[in-house]
Protein backbone atom coordinates (compact mmCIF):
# COMPACT_ATOMS: atom_id res chain seq x y z
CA UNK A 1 20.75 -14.61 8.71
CA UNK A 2 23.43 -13.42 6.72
CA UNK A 3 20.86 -13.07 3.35
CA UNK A 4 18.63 -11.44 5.46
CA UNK A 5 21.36 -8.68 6.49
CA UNK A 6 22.23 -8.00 2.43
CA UNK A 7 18.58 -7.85 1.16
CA UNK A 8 18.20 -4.99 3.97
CA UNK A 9 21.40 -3.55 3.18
CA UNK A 10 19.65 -4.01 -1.00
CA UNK A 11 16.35 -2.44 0.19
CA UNK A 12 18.25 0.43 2.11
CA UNK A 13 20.34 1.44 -1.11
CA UNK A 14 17.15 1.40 -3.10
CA UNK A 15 15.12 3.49 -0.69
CA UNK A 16 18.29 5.97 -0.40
CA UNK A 17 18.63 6.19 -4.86
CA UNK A 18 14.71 6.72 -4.97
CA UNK A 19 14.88 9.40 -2.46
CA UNK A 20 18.10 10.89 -4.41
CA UNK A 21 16.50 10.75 -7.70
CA UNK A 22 13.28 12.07 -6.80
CA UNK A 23 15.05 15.23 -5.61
CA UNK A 24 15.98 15.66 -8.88
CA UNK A 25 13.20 17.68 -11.39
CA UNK A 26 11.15 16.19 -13.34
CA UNK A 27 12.72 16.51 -16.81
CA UNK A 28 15.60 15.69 -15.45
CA UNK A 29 14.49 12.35 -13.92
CA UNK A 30 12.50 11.83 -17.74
CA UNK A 31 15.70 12.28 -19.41
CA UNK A 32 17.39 9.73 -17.47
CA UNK A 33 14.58 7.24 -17.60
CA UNK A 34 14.58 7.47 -21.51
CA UNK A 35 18.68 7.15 -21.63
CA UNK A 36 18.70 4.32 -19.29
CA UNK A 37 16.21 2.54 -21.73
CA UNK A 38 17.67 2.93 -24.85
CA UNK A 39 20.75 1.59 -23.39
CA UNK A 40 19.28 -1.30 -21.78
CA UNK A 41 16.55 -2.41 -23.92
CA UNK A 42 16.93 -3.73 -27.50
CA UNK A 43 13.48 -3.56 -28.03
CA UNK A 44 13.61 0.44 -27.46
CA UNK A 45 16.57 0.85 -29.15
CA UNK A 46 15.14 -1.29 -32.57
CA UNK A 47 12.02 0.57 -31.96
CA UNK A 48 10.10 -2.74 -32.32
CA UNK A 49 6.70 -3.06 -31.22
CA UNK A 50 5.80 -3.31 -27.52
CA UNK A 51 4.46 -5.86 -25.70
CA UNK A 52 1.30 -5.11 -24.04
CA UNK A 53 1.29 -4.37 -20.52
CA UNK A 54 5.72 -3.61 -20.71
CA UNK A 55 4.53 -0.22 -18.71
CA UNK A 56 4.06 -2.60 -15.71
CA UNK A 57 7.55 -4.45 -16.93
CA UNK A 58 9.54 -0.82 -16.65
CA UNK A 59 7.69 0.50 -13.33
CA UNK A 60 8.78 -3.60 -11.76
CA UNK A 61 12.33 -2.95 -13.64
CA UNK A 62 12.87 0.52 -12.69
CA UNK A 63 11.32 1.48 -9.23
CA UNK A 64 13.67 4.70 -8.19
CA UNK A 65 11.33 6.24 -10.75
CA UNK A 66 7.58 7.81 -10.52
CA UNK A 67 5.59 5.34 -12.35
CA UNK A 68 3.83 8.60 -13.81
CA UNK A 69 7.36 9.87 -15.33
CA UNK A 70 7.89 6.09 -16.71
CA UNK A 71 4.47 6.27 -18.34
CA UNK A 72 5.52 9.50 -19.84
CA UNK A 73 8.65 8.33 -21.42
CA UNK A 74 6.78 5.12 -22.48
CA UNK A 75 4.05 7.70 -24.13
CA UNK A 76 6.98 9.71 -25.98
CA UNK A 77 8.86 6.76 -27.31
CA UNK A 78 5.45 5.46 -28.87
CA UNK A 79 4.56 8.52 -30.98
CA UNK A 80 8.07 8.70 -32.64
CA UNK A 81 7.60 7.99 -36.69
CA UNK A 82 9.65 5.45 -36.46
CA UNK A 83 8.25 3.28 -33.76
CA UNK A 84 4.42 4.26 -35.20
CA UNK A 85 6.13 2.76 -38.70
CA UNK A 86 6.81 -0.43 -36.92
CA UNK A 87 3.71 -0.95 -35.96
CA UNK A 88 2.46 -0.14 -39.40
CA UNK A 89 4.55 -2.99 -40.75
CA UNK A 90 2.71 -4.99 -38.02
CA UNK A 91 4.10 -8.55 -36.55
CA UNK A 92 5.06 -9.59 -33.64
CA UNK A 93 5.09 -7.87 -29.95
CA UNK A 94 8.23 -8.05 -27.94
CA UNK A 95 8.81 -7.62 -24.31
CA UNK A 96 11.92 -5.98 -22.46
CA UNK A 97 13.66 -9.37 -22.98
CA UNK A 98 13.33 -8.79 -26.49
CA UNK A 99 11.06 -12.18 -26.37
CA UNK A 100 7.91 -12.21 -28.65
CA UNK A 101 4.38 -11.75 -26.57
CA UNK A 102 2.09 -11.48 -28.90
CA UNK A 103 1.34 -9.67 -32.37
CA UNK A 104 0.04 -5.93 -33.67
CA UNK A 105 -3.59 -6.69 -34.59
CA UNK A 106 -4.86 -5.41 -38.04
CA UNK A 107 -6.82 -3.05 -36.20
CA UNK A 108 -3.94 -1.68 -34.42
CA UNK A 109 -1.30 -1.75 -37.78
CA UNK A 110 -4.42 0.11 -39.95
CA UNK A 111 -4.27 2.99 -37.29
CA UNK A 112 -0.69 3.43 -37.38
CA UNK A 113 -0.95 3.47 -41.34
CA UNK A 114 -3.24 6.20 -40.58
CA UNK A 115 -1.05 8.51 -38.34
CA UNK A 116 0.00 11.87 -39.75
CA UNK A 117 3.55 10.70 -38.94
CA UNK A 118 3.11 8.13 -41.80
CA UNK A 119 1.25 10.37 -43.98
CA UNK A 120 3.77 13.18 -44.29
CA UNK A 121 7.60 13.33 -45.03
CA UNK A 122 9.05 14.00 -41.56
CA UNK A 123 12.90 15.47 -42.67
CA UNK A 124 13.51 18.20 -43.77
CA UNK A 125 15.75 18.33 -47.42
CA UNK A 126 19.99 19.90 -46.16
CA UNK A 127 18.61 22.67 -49.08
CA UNK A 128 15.63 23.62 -47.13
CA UNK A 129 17.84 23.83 -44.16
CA UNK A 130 20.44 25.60 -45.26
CA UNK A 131 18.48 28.47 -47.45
CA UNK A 132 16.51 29.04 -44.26
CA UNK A 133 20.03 29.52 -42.37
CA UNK A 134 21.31 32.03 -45.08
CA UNK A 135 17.63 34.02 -45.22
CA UNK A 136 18.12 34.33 -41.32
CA UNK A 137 21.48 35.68 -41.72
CA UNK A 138 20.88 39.15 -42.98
CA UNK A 139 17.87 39.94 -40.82
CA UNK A 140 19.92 39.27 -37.75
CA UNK A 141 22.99 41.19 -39.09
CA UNK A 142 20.53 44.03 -39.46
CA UNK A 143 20.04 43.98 -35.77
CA UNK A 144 16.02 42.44 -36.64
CA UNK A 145 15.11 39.63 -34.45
CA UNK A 146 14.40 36.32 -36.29
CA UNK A 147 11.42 34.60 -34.87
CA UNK A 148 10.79 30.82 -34.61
C-alpha cells in the first residue's frame, strides 16, 4: 500500500511540473529542453550520431515537455555542422545511454558529405570580424543607422 501512496504522490508531482512548464512559452520551454540535454546526454554533448528512433527515447525520458517542442530541439541539434560532420565521418549510432544501436549507412554519410554545412567554411576569420566592427563605427557615430 505504501508504494502505491509514493507512485501517486510521483504521478501528482509530474502532472503539477508539466502543467508548470507548459505555462511557460514556447522558446522558453525549447531552451530548457536543449540545456537539459546537453547536460544530461553525452551523446548530445559529443555530437555523435543518433540512434534511430532516440525522438521516442527523449519524449519517454522527458514527458513535462510537448513532444512537438522535443522534436524541435531534436531537429535543431541535427543540422548543426558539427553533428552533420559526424555523420559524414559515418560509424556507429548511439542511443541516450551513449550505447551503440546501429551504424550511419553510406547512403546516409554521402548526404551529409553533401550538406552546404560541409561544403563551406562556417567561421568567420577575428580580421573579418573586427574590420566589420571598425567600418560600423563611423556610420553610427554619424548618427546613420547600421543595418544587419
Amino acid at each position: 500500500m505504501k508504494d502505491n501512496t509514493n507512485m501517486n504522490q510521483q504521478t501528482a508531482l509530474g502532472e503539477a511540473l508539466k502543467s508548470a512548464v507548459q505555462t511557460m512559452s514556447k522558446k522558453k520551454q525549447t531552451e530548457m529542453i536543449a540545456e537539459h540535454i546537453y547536460n544530461k546526454y553525452e551523446v548530445f554533448k559529443r555530437f555523435k550520431p543518433l540512434a534511430v528512433g532516440i525522438d521516442k527515447d527523449l519524449a519517454e525520458a522527458l514527458p513535462q515537455y510537448d513532444v512537438s517542442l522535443i522534436a524541435r530541439v531534436l531537429a535543431n541539434h541535427c543540422r548543426r555542422p558539427r553533428y552533420i560532420k559526424s555523420l559524414a565521418l559515418g560509424g556507429k549510432r548511439f542511443d541516450l545511454n551513449n550505447r551503440f544501436k546501429g551504424e550511419v549507412s553510406p547512403e546516409e554519410q554521402e548526404i551529409a558529405k553533401q550538406n552546404p554545412a560541409m561544403q563551406q567554411n562556417k567561421k568567420t576569420p577575428k580580421t573579418d570580424v573586427a574590420q566589420a566592427v571598425n567600418d560600423a563605427q563611423p556610420k553610427a557615430a554619424a548618427g546613420e543607422t547600421i543595418s544587419e
